[in-house]
N, C-alpha and C. Protein backbone atom coordinates (compact mmCIF):
# COMPACT_ATOMS: atom_id res chain seq x y z
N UNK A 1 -26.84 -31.99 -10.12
CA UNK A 1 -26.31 -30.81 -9.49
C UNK A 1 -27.47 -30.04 -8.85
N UNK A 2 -27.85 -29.56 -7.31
CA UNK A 2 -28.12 -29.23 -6.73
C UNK A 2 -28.04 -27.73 -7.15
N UNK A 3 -29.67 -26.81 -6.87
CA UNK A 3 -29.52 -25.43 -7.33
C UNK A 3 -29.25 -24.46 -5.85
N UNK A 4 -28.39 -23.69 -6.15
CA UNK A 4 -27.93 -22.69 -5.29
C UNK A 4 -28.49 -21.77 -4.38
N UNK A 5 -28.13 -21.52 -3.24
CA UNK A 5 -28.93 -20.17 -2.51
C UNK A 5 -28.65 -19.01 -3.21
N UNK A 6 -29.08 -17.75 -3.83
CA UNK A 6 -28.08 -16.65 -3.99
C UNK A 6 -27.20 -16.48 -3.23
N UNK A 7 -26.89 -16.71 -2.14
CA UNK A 7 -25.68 -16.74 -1.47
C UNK A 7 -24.37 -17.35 -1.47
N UNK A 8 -24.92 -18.57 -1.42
CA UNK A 8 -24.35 -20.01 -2.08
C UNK A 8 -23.41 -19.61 -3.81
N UNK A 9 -24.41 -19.43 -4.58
CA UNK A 9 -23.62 -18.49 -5.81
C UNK A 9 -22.88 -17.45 -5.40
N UNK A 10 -23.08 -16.43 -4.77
CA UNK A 10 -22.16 -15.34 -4.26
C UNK A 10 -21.12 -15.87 -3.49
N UNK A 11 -20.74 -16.65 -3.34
CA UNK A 11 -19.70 -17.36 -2.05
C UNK A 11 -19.01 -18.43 -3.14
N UNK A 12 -19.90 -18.78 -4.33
CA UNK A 12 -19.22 -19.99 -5.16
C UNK A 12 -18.31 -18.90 -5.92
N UNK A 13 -18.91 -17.67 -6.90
CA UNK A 13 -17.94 -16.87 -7.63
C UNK A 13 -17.14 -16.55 -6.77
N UNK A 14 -16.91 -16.08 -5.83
CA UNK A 14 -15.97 -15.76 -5.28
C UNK A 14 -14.76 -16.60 -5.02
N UNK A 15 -15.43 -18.42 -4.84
CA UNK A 15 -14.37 -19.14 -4.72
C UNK A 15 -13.76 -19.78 -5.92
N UNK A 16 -14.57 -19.46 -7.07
CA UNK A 16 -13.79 -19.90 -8.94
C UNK A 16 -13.03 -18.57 -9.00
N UNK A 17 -13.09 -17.65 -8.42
CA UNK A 17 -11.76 -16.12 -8.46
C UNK A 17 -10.86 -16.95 -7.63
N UNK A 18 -11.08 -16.86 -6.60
CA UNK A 18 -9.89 -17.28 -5.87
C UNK A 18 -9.04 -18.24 -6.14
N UNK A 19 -9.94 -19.49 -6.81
CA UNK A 19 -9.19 -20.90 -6.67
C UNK A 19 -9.23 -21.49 -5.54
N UNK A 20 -8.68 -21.14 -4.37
CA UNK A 20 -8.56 -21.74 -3.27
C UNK A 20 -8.63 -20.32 -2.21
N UNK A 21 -9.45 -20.98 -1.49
CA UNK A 21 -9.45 -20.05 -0.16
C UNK A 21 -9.86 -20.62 1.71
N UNK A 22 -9.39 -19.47 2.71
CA UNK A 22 -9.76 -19.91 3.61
C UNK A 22 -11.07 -18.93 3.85
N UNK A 23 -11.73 -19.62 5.03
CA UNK A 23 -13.02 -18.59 5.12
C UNK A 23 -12.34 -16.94 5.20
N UNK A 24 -11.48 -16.96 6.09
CA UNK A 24 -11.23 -15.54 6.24
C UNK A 24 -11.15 -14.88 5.12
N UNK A 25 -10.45 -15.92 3.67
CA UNK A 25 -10.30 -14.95 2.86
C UNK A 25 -11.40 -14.31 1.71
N UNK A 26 -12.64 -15.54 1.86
CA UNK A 26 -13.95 -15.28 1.23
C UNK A 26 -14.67 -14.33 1.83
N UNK A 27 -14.51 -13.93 3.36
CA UNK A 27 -14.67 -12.97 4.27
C UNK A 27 -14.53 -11.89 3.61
N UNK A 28 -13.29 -11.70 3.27
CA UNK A 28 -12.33 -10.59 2.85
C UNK A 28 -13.09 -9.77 1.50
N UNK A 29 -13.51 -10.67 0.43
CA UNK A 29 -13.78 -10.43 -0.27
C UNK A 29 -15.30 -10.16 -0.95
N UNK A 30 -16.05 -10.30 0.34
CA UNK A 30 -17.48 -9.48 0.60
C UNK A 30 -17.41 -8.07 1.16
N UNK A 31 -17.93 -7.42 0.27
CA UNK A 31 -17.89 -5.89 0.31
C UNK A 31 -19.39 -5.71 1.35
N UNK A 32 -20.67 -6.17 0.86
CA UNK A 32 -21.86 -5.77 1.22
C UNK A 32 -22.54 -6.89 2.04
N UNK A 33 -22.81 -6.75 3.20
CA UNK A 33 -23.72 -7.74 3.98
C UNK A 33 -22.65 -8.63 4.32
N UNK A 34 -21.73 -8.47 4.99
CA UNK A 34 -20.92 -9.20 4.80
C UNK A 34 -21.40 -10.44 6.58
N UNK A 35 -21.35 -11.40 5.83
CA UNK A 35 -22.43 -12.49 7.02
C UNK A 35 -21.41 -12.87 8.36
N UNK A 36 -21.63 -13.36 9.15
CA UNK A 36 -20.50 -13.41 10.54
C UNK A 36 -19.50 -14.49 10.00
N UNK A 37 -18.27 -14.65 10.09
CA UNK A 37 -17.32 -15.93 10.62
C UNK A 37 -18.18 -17.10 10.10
N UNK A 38 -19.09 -17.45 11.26
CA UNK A 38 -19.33 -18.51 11.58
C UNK A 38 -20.34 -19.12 10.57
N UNK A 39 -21.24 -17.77 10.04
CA UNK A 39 -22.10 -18.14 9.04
C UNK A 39 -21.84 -18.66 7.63
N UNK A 40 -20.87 -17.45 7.29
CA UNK A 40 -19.80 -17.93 6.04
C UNK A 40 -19.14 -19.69 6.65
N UNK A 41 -18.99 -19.81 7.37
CA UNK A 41 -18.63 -21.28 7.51
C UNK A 41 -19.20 -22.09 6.88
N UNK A 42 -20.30 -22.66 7.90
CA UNK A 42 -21.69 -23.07 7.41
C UNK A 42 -21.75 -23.21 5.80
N UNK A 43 -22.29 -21.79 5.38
CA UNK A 43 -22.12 -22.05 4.06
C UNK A 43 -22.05 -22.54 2.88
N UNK A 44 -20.06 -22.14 3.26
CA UNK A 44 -18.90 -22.95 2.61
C UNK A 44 -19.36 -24.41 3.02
N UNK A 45 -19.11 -24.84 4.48
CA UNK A 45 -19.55 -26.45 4.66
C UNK A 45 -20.86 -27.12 4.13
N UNK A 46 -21.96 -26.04 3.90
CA UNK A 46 -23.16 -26.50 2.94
C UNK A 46 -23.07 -26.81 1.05
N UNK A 47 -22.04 -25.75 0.99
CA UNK A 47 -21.57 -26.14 -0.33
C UNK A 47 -20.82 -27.31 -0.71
N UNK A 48 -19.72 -28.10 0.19
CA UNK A 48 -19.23 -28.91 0.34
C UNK A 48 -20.15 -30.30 0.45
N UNK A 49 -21.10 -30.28 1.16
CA UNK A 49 -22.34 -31.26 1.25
C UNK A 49 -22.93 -31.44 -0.09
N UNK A 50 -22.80 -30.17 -0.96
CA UNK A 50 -23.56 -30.06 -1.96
C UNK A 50 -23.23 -30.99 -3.28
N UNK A 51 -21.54 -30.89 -3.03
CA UNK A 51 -20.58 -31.37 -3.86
C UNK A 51 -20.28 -30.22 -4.70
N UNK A 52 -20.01 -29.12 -4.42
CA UNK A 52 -19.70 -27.61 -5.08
C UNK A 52 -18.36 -27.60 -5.10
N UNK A 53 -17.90 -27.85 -3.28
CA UNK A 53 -16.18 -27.64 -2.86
C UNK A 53 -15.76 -28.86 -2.36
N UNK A 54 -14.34 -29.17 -1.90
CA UNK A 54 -13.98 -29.37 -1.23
C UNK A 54 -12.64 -28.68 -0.38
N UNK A 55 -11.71 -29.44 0.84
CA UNK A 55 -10.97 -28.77 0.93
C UNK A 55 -9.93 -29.37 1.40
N UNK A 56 -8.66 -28.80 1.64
CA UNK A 56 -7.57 -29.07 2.27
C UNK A 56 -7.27 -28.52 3.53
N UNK A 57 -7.02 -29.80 4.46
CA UNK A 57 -7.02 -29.69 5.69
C UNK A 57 -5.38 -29.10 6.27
N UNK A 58 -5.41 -28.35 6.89
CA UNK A 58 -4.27 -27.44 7.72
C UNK A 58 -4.58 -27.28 9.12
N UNK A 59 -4.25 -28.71 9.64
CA UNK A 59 -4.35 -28.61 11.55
C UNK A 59 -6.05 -28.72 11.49
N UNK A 60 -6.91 -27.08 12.10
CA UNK A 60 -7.86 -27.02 12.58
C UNK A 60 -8.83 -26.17 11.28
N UNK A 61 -7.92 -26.18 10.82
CA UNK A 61 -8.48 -24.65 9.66
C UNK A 61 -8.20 -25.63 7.65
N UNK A 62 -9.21 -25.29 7.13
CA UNK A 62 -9.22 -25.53 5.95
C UNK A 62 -9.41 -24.57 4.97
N UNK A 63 -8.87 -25.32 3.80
CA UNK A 63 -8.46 -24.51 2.80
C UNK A 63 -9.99 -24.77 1.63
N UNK A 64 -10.21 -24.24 0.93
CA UNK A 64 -11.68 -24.60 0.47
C UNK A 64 -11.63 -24.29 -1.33
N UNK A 65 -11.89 -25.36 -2.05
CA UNK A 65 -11.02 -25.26 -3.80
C UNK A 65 -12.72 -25.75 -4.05
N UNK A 66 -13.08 -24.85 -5.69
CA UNK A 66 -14.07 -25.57 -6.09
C UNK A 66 -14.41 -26.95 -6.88
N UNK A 67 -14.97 -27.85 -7.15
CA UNK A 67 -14.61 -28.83 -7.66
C UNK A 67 -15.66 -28.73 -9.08
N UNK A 68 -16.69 -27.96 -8.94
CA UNK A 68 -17.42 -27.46 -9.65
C UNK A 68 -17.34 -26.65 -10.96
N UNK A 69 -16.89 -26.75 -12.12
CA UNK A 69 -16.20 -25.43 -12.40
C UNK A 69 -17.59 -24.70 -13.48
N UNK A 70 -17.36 -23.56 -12.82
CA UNK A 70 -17.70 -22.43 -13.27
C UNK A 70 -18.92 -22.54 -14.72
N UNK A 71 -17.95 -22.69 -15.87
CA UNK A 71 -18.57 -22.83 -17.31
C UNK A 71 -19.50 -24.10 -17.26
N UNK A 72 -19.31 -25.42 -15.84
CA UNK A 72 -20.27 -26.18 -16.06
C UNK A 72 -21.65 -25.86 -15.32
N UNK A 73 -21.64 -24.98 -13.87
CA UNK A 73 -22.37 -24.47 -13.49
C UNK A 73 -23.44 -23.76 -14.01
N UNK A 74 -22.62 -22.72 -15.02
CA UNK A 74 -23.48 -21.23 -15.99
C UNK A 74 -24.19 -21.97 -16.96
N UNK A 75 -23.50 -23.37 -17.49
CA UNK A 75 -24.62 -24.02 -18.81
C UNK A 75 -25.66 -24.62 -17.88
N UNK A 76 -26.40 -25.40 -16.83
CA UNK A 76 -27.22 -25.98 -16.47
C UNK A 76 -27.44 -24.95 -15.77
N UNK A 77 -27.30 -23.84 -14.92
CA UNK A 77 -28.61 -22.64 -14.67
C UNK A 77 -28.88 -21.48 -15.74
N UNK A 78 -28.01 -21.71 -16.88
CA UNK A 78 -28.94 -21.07 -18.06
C UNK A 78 -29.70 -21.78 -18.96
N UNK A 79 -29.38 -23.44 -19.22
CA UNK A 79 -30.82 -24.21 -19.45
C UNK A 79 -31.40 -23.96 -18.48
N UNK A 80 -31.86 -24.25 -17.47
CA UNK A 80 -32.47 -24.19 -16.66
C UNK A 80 -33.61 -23.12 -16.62
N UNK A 81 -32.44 -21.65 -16.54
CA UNK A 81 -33.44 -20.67 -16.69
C UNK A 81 -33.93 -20.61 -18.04
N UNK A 82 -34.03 -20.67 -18.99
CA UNK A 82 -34.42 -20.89 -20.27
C UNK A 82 -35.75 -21.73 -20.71
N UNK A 83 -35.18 -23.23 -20.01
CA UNK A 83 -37.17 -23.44 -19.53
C UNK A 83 -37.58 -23.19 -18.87
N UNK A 84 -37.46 -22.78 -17.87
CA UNK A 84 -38.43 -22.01 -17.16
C UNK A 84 -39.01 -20.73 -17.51
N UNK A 85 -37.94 -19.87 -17.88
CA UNK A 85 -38.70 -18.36 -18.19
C UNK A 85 -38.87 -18.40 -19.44
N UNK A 86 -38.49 -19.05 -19.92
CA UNK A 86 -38.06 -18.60 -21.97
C UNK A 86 -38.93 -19.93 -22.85
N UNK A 87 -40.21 -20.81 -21.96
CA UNK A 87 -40.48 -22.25 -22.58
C UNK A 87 -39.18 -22.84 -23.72
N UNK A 88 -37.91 -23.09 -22.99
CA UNK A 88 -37.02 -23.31 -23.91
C UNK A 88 -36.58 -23.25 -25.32
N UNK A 89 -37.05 -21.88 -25.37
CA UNK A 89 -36.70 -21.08 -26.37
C UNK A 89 -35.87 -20.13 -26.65
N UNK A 90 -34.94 -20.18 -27.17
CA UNK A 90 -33.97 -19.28 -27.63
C UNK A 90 -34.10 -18.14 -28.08
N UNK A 91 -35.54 -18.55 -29.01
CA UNK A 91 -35.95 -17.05 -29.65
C UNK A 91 -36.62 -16.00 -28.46
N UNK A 92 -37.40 -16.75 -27.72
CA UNK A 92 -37.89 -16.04 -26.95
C UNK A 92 -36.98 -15.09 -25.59
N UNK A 93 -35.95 -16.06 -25.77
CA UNK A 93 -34.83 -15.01 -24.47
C UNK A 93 -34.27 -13.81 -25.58
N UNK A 94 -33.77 -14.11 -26.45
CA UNK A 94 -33.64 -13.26 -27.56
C UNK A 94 -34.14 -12.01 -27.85
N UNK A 95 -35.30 -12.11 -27.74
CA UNK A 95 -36.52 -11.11 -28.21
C UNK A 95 -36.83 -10.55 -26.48
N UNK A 96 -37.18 -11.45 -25.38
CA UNK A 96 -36.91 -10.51 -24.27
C UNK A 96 -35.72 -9.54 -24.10
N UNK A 97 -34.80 -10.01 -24.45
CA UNK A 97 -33.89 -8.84 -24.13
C UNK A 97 -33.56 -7.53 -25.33
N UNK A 98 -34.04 -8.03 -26.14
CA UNK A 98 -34.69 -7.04 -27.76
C UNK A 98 -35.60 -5.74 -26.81
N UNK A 99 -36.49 -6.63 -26.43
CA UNK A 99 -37.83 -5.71 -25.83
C UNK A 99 -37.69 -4.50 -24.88
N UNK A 100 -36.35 -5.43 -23.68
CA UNK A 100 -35.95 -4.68 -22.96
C UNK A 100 -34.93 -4.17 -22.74
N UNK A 101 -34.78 -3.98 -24.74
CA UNK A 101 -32.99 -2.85 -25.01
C UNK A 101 -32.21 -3.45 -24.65
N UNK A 102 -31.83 -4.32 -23.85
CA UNK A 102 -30.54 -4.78 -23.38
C UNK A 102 -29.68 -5.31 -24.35
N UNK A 103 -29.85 -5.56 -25.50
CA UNK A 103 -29.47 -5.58 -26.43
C UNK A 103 -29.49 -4.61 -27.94
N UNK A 104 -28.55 -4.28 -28.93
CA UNK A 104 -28.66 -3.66 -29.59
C UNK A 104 -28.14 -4.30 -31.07
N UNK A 105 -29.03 -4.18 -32.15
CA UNK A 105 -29.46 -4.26 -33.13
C UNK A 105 -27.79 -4.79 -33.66
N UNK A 106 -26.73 -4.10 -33.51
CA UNK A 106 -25.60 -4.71 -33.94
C UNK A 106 -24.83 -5.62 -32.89
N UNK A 107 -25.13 -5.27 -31.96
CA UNK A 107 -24.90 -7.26 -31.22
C UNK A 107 -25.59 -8.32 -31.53
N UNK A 108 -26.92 -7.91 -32.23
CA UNK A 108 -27.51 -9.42 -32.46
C UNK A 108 -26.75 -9.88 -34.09
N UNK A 109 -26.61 -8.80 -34.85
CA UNK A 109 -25.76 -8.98 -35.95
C UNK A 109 -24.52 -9.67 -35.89
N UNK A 110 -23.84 -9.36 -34.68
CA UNK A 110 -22.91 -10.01 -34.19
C UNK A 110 -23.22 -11.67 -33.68
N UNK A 111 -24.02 -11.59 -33.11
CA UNK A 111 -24.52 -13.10 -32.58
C UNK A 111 -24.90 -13.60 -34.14
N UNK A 112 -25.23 -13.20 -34.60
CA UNK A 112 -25.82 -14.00 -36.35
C UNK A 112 -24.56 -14.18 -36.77
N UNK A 113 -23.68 -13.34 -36.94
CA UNK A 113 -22.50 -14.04 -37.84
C UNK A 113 -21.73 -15.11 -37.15
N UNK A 114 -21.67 -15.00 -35.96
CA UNK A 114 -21.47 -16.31 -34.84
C UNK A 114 -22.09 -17.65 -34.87
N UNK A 115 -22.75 -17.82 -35.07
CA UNK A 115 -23.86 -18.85 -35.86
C UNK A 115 -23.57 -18.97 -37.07
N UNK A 116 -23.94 -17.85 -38.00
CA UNK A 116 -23.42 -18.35 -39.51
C UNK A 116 -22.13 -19.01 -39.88
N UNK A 117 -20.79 -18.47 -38.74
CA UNK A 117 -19.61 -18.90 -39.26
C UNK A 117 -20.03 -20.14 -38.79
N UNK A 118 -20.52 -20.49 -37.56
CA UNK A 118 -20.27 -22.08 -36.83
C UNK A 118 -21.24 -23.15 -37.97
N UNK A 119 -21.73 -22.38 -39.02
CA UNK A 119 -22.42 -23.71 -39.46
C UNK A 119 -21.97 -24.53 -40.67
């Protein structure tokens, strides 16, 4: 699996919400920066190259479904990011987000009993 443009991700969530869409309607559903027609095309047709989408053909205009799904995407770019930023360590993403509060003392309690029940 091929890693993403941020854009590419911003254009993929949008199309695991949708399920199926036409460009216009991935259009639709960019609030900020929203890129021309033709670019959002592209894109979508780069993602398709990628093996992300494919689509269903209507005359001149296609319909665009992911083939990718979602929960398999988020596990190989969070290994991913994990060795890279975290030397594939668990403890260490753990404790970064300890460091930087983003977590609190009874969510990790929570994550422990999540583990304890699963073992």
């Amino acid at each position: 699996m091929q890693k993403l443009t941020n854009k590419e991700e911003e254009i993929m969530q949008i199309l695991w919400k949708l399920k199926k869409a036409f460009v216009k309607d991935v259009l639709a559903e960019i609030k900020e920066d929203q890129p021309h027609y033709n670019t959002l095309s592209t894109i979508i047709r780069n993602l398709e190259d990628k093996g992300f989408v494919a689509h269903n053909a209507y005359g001149n205009t296609h319909q665009y479904y992911p083939i990718v799904k979602m929960e398999d995407y988020r596990k190989r770019f969070m290994n991913t990011a994990i060795e890279t930023y975290f030397n594939s360590s668990y403890k260490n993403l753990v404790s970064f987000f300890a460091e930087e509060e983003k977590i609190s003392a009874e969510e990790l309690r929570e994550i422990l009993a999540l583990i304890e029940k699963k073992q």
